[in-house]
N, C-alpha and C. Protein backbone atom coordinates (compact mmCIF):
# COMPACT_ATOMS: atom_id res chain seq x y z
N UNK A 1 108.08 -85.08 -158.74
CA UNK A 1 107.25 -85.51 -157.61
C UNK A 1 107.66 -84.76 -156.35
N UNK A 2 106.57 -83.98 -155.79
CA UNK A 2 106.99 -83.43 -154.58
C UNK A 2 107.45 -84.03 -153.05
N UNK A 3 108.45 -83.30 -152.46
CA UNK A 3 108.90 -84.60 -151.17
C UNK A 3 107.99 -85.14 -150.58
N UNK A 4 107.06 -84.38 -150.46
CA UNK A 4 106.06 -84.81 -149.31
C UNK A 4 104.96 -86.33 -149.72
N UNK A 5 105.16 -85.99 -151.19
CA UNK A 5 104.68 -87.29 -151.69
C UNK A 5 105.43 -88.24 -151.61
N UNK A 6 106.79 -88.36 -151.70
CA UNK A 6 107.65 -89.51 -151.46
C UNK A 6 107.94 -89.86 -150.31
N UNK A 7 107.53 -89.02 -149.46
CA UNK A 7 107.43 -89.26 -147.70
C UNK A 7 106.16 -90.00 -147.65
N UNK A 8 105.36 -89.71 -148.29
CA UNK A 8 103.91 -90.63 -148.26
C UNK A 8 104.03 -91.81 -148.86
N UNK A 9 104.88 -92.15 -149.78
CA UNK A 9 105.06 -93.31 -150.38
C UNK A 9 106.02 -94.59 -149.89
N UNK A 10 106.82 -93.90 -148.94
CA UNK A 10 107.71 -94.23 -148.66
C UNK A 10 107.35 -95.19 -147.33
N UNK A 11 106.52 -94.57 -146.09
CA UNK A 11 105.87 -94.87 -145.24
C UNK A 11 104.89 -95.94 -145.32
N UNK A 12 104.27 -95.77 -146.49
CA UNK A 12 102.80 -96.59 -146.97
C UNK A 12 104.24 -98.16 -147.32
N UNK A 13 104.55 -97.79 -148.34
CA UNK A 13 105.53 -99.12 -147.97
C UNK A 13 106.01 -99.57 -146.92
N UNK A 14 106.49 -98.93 -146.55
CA UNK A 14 107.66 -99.42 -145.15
C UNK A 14 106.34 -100.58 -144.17
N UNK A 15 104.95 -99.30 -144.01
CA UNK A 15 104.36 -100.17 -143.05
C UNK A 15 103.57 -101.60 -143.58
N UNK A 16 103.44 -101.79 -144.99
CA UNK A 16 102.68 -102.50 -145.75
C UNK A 16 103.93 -103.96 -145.46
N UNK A 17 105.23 -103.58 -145.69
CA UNK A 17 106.37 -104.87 -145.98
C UNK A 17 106.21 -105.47 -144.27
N UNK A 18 105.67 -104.05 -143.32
CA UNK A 18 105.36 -104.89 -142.05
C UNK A 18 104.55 -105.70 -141.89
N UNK A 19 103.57 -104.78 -141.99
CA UNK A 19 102.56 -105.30 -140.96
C UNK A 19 102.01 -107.00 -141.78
N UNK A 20 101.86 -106.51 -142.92
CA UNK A 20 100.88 -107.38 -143.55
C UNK A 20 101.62 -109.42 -143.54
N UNK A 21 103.22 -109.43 -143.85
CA UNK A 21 103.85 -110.52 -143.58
C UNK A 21 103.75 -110.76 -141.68
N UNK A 22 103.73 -110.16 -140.79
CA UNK A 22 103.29 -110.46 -139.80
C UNK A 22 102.06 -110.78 -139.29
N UNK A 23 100.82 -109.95 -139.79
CA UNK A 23 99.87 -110.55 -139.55
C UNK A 23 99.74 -112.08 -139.96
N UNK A 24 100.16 -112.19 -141.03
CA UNK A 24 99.71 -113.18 -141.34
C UNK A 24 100.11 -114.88 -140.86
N UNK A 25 101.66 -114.28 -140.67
CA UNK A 25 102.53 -114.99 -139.40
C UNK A 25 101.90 -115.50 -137.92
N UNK A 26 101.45 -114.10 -137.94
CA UNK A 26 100.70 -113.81 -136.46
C UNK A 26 99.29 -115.06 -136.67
N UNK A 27 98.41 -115.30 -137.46
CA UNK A 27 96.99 -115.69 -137.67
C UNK A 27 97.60 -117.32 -137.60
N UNK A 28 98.32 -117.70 -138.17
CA UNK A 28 99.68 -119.31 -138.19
C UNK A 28 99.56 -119.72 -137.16
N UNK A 29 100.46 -118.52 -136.31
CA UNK A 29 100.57 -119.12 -134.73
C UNK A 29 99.45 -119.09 -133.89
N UNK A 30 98.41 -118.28 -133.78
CA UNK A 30 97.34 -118.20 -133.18
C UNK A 30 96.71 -119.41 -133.09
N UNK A 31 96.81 -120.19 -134.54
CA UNK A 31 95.64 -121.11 -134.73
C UNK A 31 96.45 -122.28 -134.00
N UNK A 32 98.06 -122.18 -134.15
CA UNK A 32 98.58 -123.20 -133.87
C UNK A 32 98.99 -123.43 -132.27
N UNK A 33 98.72 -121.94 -131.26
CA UNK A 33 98.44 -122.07 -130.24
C UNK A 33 97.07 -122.36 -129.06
N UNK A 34 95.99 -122.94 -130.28
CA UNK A 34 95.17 -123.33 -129.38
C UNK A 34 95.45 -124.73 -128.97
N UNK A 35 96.45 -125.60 -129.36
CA UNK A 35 97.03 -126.56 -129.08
C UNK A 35 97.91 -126.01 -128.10
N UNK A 36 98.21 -127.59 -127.33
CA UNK A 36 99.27 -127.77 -126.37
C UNK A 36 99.95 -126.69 -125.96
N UNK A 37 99.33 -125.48 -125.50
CA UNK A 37 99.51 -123.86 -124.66
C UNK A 37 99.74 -124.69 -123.19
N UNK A 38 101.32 -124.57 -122.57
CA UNK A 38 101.37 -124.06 -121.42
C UNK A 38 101.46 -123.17 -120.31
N UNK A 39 101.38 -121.94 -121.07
CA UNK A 39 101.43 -120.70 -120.58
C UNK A 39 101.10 -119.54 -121.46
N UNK A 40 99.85 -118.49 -120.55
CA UNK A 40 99.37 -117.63 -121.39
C UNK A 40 99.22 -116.39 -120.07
N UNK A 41 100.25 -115.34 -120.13
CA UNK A 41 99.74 -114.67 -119.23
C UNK A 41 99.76 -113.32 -119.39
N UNK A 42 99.23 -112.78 -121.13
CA UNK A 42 98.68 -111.75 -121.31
C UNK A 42 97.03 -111.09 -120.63
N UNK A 43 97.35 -110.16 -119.69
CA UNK A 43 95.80 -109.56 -119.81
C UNK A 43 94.91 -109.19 -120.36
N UNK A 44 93.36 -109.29 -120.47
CA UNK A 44 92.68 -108.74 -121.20
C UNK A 44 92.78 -107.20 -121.32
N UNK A 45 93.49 -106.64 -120.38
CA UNK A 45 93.56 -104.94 -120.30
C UNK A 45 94.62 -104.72 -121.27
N UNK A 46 95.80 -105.67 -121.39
CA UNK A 46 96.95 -105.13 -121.62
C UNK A 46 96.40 -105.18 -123.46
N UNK A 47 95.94 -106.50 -123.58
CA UNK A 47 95.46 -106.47 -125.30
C UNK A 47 94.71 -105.38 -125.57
N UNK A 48 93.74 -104.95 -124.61
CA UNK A 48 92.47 -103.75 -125.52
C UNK A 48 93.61 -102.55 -125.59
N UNK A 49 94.27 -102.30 -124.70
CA UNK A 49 94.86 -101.18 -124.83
C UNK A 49 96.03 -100.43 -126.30
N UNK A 50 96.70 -102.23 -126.00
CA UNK A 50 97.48 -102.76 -127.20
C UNK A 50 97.00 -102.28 -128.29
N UNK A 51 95.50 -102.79 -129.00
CA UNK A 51 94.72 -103.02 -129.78
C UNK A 51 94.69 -101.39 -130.52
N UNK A 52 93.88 -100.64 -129.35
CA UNK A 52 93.38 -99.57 -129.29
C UNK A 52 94.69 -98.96 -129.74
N UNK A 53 95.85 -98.48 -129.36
CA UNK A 53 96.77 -97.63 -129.81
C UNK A 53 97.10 -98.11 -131.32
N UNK A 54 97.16 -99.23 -131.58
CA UNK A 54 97.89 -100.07 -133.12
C UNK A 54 96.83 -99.41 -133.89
N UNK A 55 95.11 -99.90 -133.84
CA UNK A 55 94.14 -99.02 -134.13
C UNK A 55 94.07 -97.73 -134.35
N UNK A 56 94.88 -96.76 -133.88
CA UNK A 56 94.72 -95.20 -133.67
C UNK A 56 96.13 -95.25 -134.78
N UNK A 57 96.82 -95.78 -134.60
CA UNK A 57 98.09 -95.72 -135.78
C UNK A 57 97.85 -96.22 -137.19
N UNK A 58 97.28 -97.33 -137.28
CA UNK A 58 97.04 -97.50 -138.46
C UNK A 58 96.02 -97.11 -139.24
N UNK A 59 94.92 -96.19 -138.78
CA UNK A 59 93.83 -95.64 -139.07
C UNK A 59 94.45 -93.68 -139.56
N UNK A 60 95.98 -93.75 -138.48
CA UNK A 60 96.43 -92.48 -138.71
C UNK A 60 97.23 -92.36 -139.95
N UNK A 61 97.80 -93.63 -140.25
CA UNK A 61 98.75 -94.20 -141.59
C UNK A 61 98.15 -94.00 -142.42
N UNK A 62 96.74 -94.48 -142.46
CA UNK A 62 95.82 -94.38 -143.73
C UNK A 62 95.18 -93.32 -144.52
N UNK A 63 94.88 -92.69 -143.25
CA UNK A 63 94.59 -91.16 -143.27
C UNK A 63 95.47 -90.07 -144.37
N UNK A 64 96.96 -90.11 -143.35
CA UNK A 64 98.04 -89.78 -143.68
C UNK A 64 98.45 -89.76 -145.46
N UNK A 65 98.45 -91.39 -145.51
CA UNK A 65 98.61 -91.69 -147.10
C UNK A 65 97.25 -90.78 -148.37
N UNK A 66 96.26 -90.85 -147.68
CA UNK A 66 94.96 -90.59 -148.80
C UNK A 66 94.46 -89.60 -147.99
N UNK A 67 94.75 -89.07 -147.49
CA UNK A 67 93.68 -87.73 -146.94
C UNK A 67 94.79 -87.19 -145.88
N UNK A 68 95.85 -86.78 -146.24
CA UNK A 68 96.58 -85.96 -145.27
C UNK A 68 96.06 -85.22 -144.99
N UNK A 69 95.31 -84.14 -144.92
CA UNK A 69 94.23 -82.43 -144.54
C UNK A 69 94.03 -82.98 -143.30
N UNK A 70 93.48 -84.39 -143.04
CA UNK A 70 92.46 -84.50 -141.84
C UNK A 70 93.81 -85.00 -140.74
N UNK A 71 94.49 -85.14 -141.18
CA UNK A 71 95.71 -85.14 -139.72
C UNK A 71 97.04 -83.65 -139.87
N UNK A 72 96.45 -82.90 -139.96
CA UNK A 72 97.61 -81.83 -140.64
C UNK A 72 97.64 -81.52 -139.80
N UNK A 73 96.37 -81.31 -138.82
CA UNK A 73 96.94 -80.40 -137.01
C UNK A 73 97.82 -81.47 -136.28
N UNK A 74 98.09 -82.40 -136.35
CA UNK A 74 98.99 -83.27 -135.83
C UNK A 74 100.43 -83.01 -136.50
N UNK A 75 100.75 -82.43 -137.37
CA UNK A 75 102.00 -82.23 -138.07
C UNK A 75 103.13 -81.26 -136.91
N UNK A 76 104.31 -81.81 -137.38
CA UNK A 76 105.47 -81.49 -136.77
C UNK A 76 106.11 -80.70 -137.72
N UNK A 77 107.14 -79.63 -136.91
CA UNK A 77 108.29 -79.16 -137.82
C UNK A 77 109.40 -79.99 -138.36
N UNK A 78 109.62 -80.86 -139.33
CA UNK A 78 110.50 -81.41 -139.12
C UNK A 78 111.41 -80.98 -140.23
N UNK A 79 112.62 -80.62 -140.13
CA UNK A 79 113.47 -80.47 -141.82
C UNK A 79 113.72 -81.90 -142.51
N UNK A 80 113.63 -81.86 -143.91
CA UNK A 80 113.65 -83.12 -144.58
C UNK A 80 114.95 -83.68 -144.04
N UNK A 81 116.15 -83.56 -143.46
CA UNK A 81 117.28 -84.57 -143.45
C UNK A 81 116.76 -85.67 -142.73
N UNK A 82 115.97 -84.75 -141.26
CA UNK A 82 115.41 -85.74 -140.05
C UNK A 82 114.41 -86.64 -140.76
N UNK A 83 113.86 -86.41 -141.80
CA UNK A 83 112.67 -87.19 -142.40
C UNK A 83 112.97 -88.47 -143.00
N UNK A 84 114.23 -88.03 -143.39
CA UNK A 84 115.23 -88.86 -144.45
C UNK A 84 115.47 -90.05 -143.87
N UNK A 85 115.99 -89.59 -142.21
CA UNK A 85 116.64 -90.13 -141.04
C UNK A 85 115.78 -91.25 -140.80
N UNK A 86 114.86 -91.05 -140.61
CA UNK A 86 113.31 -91.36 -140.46
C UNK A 86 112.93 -92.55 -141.30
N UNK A 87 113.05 -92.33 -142.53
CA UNK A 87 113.06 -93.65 -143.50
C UNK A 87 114.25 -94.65 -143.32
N UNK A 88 115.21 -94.57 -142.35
CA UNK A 88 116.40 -95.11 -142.76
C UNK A 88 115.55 -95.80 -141.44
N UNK A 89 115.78 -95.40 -140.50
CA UNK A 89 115.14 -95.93 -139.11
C UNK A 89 113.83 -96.77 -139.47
N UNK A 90 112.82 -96.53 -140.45
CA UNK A 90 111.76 -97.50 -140.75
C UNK A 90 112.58 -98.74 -141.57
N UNK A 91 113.34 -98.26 -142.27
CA UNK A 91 114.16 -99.73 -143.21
C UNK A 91 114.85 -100.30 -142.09
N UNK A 92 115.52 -99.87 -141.06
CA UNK A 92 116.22 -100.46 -140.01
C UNK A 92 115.34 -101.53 -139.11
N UNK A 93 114.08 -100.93 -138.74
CA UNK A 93 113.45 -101.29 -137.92
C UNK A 93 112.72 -102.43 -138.60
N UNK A 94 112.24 -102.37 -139.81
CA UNK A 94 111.53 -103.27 -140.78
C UNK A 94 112.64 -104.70 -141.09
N UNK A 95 113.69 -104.55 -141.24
CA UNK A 95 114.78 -105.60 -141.36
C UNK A 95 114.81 -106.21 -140.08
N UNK A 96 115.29 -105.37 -139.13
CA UNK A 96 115.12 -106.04 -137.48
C UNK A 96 114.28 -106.72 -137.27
N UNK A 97 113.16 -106.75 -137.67
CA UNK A 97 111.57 -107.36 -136.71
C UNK A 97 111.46 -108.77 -138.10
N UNK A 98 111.70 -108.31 -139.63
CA UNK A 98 111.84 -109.45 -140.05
C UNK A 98 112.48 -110.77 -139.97
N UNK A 99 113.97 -110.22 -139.84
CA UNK A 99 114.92 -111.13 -138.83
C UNK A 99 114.47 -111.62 -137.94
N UNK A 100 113.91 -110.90 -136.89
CA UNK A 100 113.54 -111.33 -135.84
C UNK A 100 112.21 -112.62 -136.12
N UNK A 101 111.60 -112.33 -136.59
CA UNK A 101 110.39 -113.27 -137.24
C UNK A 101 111.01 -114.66 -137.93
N UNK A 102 111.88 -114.69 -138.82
CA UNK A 102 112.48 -115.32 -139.07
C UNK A 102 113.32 -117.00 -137.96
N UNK A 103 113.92 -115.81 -137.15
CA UNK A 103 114.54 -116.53 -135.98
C UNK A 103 113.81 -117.65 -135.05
N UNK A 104 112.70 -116.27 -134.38
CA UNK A 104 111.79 -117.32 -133.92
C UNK A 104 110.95 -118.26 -134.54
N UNK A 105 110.80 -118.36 -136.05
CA UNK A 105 110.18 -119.56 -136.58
C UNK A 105 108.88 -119.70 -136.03
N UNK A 106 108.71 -121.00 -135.58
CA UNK A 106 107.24 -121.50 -134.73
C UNK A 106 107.10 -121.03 -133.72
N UNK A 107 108.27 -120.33 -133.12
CA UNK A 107 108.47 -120.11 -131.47
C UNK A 107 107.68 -119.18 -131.01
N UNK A 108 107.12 -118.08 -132.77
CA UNK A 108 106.50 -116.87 -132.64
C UNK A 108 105.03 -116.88 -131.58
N UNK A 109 104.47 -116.21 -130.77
CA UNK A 109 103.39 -116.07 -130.70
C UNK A 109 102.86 -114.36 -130.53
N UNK A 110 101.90 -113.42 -130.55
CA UNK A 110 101.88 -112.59 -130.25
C UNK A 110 101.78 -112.06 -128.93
N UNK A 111 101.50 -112.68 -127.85
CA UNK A 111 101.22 -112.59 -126.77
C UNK A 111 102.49 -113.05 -126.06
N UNK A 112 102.34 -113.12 -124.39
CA UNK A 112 103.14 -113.92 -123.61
C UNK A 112 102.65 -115.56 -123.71
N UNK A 113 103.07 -116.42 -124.76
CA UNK A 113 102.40 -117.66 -125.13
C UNK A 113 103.76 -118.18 -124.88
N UNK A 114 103.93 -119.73 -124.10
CA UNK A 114 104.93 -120.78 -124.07
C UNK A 114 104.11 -122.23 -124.74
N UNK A 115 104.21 -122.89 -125.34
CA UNK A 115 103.38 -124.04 -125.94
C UNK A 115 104.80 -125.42 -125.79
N UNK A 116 103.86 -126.53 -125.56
CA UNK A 116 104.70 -127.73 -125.61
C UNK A 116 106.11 -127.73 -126.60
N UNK A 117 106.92 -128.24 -126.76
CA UNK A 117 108.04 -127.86 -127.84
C UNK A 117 108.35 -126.84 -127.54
N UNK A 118 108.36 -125.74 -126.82
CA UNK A 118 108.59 -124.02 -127.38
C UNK A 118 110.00 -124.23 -127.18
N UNK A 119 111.29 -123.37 -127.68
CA UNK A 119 112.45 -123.86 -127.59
C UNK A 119 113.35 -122.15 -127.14
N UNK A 120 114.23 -122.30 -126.76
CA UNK A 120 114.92 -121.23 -126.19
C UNK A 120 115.67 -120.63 -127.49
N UNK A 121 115.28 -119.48 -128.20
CA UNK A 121 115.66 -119.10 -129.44
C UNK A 121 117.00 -118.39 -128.89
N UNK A 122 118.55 -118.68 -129.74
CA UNK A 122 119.35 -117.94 -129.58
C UNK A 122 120.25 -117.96 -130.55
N UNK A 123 119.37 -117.77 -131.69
CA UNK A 123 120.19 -117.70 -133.18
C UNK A 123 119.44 -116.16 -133.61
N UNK A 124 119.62 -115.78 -134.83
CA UNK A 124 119.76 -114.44 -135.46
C UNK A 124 120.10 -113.26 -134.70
N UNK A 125 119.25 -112.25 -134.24
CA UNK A 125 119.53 -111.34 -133.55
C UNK A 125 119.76 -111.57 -132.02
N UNK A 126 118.51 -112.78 -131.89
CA UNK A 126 118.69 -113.24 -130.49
C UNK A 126 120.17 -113.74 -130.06
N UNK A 127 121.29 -113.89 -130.92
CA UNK A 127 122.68 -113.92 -130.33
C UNK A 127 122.74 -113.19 -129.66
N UNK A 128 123.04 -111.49 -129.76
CA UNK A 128 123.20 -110.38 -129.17
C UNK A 128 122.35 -109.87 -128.17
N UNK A 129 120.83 -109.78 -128.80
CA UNK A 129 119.96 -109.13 -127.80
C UNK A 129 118.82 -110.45 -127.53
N UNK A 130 118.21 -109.99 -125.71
CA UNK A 130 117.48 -111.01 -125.30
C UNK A 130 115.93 -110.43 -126.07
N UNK A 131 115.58 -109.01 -126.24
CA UNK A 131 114.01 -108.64 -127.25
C UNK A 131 114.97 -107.85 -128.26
N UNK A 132 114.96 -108.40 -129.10
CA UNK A 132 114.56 -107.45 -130.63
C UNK A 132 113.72 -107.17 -130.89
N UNK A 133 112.47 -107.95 -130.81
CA UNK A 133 111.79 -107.43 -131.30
C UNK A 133 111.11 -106.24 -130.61
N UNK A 134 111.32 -105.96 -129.31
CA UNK A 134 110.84 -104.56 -128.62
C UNK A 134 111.93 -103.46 -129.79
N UNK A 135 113.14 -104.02 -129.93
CA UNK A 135 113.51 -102.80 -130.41
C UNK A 135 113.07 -102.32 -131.63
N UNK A 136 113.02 -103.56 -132.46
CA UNK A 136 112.13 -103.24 -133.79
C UNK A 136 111.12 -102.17 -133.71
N UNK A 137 110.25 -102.84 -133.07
CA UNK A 137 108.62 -101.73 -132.66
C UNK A 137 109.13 -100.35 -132.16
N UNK A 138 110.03 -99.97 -131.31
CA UNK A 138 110.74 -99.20 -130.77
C UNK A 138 111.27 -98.01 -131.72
N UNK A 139 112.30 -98.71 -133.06
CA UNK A 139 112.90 -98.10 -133.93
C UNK A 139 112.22 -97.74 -135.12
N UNK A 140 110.91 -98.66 -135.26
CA UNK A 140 109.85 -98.36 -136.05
C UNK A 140 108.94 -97.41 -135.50
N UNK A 141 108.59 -97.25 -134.36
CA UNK A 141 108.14 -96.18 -133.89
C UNK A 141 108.41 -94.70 -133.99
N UNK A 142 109.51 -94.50 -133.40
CA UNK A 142 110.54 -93.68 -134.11
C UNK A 142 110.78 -93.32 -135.84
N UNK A 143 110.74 -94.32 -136.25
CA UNK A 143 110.87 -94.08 -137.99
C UNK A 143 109.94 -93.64 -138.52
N UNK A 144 108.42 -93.99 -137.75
CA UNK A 144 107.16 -93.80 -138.62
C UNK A 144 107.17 -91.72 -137.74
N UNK A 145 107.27 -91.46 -136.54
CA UNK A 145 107.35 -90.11 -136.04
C UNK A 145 108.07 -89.60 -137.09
N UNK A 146 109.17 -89.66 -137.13
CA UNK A 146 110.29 -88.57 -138.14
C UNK A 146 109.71 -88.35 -139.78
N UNK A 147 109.44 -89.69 -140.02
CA UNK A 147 108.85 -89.86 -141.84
C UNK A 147 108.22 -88.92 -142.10
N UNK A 148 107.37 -89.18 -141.36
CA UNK A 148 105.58 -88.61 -141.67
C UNK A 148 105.63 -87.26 -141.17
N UNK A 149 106.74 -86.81 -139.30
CA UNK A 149 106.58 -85.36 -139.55
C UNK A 149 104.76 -85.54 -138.61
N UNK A 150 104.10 -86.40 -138.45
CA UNK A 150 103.20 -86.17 -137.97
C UNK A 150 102.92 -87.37 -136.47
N UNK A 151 102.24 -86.78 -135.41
CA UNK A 151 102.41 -86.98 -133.84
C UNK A 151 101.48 -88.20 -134.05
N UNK A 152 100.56 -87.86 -134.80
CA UNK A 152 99.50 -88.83 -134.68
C UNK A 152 99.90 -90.26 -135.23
N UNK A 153 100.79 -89.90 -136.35
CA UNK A 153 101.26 -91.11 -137.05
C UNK A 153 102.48 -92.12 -135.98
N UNK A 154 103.43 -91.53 -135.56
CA UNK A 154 104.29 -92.19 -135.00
C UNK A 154 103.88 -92.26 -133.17
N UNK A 155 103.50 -91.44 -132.83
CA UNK A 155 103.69 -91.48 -130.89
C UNK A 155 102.54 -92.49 -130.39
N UNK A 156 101.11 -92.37 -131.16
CA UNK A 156 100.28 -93.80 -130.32
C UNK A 156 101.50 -95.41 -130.63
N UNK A 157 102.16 -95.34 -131.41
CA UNK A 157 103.04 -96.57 -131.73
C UNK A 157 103.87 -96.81 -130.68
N UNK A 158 105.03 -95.55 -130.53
CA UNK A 158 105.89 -95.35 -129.44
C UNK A 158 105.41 -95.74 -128.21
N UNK A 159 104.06 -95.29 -127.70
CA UNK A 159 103.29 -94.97 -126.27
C UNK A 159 103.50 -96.74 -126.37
N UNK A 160 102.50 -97.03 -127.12
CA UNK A 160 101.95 -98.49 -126.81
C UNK A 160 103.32 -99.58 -127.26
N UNK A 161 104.16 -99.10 -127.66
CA UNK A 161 105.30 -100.21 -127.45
C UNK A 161 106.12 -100.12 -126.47
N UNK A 162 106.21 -98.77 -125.74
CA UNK A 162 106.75 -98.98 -124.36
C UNK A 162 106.16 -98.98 -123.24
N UNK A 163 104.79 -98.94 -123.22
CA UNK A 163 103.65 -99.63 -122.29
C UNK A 163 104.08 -100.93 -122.42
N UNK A 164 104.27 -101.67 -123.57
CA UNK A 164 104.22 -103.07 -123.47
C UNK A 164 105.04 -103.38 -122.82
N UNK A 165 106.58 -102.84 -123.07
CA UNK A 165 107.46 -103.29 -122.87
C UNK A 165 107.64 -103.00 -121.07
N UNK A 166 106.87 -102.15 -120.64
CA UNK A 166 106.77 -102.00 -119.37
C UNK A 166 106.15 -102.84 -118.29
N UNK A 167 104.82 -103.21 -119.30
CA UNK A 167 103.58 -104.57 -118.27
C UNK A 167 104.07 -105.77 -118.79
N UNK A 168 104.93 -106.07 -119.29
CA UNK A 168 105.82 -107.58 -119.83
C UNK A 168 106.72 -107.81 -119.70
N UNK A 169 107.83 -106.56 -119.58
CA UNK A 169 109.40 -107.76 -119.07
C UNK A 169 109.54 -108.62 -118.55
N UNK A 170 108.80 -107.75 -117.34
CA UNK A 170 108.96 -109.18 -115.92
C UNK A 170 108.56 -110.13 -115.95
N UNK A 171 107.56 -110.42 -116.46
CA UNK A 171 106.39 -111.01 -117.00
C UNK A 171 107.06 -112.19 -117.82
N UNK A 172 107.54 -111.63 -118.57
CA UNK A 172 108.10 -112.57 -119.81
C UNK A 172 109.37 -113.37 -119.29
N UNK A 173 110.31 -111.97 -118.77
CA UNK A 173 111.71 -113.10 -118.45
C UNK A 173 111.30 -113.63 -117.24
N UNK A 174 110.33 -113.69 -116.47
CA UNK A 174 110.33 -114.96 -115.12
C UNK A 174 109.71 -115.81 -116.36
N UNK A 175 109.14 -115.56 -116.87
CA UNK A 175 108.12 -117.12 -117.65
C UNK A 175 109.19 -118.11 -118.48
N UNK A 176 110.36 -117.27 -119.29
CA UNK A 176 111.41 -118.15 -119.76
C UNK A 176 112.37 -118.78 -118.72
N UNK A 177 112.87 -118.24 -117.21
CA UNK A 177 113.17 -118.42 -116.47
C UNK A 177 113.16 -119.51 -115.79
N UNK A 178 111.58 -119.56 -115.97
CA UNK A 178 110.48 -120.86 -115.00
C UNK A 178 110.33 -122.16 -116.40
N UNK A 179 110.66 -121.64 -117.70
CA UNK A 179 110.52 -122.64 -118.45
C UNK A 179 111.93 -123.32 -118.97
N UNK A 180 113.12 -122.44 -118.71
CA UNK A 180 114.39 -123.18 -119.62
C UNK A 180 115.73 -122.70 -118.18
N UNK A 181 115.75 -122.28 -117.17
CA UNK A 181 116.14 -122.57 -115.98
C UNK A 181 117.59 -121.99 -116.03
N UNK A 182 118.83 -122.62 -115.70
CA UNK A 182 119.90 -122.14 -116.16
C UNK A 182 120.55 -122.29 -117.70
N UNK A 183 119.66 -122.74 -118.32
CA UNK A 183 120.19 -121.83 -119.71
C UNK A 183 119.76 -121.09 -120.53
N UNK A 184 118.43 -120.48 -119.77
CA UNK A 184 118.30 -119.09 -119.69
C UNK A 184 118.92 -117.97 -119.12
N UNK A 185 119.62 -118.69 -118.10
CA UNK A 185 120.31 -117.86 -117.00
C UNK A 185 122.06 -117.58 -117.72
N UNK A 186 122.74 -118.40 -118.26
CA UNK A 186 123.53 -118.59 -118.91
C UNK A 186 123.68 -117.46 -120.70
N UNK A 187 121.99 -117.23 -121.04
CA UNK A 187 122.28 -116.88 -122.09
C UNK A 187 121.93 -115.08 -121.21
N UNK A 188 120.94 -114.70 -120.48
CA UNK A 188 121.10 -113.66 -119.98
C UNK A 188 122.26 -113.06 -119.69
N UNK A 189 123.01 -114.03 -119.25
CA UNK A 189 125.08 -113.44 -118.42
C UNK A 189 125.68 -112.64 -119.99
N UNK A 190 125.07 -113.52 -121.07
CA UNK A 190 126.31 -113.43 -122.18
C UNK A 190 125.01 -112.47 -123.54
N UNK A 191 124.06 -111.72 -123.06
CA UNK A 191 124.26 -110.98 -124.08
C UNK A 191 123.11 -109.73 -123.29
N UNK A 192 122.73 -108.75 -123.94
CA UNK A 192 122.33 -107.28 -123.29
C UNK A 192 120.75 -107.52 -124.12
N UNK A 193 119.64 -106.81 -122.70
CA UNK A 193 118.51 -106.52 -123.26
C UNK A 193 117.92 -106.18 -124.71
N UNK A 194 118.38 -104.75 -124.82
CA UNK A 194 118.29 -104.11 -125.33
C UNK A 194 119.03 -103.65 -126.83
N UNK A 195 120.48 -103.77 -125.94
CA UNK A 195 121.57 -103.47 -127.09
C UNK A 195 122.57 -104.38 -126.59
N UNK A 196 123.39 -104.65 -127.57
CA UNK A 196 124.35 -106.10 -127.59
C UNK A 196 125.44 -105.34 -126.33
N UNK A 197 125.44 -107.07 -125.62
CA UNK A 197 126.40 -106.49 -124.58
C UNK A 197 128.00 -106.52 -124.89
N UNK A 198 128.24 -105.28 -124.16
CA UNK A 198 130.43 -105.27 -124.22
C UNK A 198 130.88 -106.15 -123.53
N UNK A 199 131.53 -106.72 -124.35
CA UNK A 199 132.14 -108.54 -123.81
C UNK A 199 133.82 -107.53 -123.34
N UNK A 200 134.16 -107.37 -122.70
CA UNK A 200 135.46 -107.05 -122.08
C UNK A 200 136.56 -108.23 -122.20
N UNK A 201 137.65 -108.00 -123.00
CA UNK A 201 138.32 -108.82 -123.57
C UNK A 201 139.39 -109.54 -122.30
N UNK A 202 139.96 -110.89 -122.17
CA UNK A 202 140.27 -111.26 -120.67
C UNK A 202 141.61 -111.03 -120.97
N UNK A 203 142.62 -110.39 -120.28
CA UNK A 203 143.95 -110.63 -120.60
C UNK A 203 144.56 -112.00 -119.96
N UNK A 204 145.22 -112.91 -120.92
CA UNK A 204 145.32 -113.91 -120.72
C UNK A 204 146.94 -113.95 -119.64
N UNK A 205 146.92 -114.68 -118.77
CA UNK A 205 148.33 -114.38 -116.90
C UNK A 205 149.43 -114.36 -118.06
């Protein structure tokens, strides 16, 4: 079997173990947030845009898998190690965001959603980091670029997960802020955005 086919096979999985257990996650909470929603302060701009890039990626995935020719001018130089790299970063990123799914339980919504009950998640990954799941999308972004070797496949992903992450931080951490007060403030001190924070060890007098 030639690499390039196991780069195609490889991808078509990776995004299938995603997307498809999340959507369906995703359709759960939707229904279960037309109830008792106290806070919703996604834009209609920020979703079409959202929409539109996920759209341009997964239409490029598909492509990719069954008709590579029609995205070949989008192809990159890449040498197979980086490709390799690439699958390790989609298994990385695919474990992360499951975890992460996991953690938040009911808490999930896709949007900036707070609902009656919503509870301050700070078990699985959320020990360490305050979004995983940006990094997930982040590292999956990245994984699906290197795999595939093609711009079209990985960068609308990249673009539109750090757009998000750009029109929502603020957004998001005042809304947990305004909903769980100082022990939100408490769990911010003791762990890092992004990547787990360096706890500096105290020397005891």
């Amino acid at each position: 079997m030639a690499e390039e086919t196991i780069f195609r096979i490889v991808l078509g999985v990776l995004v299938v173990v995603m997307y498809v257990p999340r959507k369906i996650h995703e359709q759960r909470m939707r229904v279960a947030a037309r109830t008792g929603l106290v806070q919703d302060q996604d834009s209609r701009g920020t979703l079409a845009w959202q929409s539109l890039l996920l759209g341009i990626t997964l239409w490029a995935v598909i492509l990719y898998l069954i008709k590579p020719v029609w995205v070949n001018w989008a192809s990159l130089s890449f040498p197979g190690w980086l490709r390799w790299l690439g699958a390790g970063l989609g298994v990385l990123g695919t474990g992360l965001l499951i975890w992460t799914h996991q953690a938040l339980g009911d808490n999930f919504f896709g949007g900036l959603k707070i609902r009656e009950g919503h509870e301050l998640v700070t078990r699985g990954p959320y020990r360490w980091l305050q979004h995983p799941m940006y990094v997930a999308f982040t590292v999956l972004g990245l994984g699906y670029l290197l795999l595939s070797a093609n711009g079209l496949v990985g960068l609308p992903w990249l673009v539109g997960t750090l757009l998000t992450i750009a029109s929502r931080l603020r957004s998001e951490e005042a809304m947990l802020q305004e909903q769980f007060g100082k022990a939100y403030e408490d769990y911010r001190r003791r762990t890092g955005s992004f990547l787990p924070r360096v706890r500096r060890r105290q020397e005891e007098p």
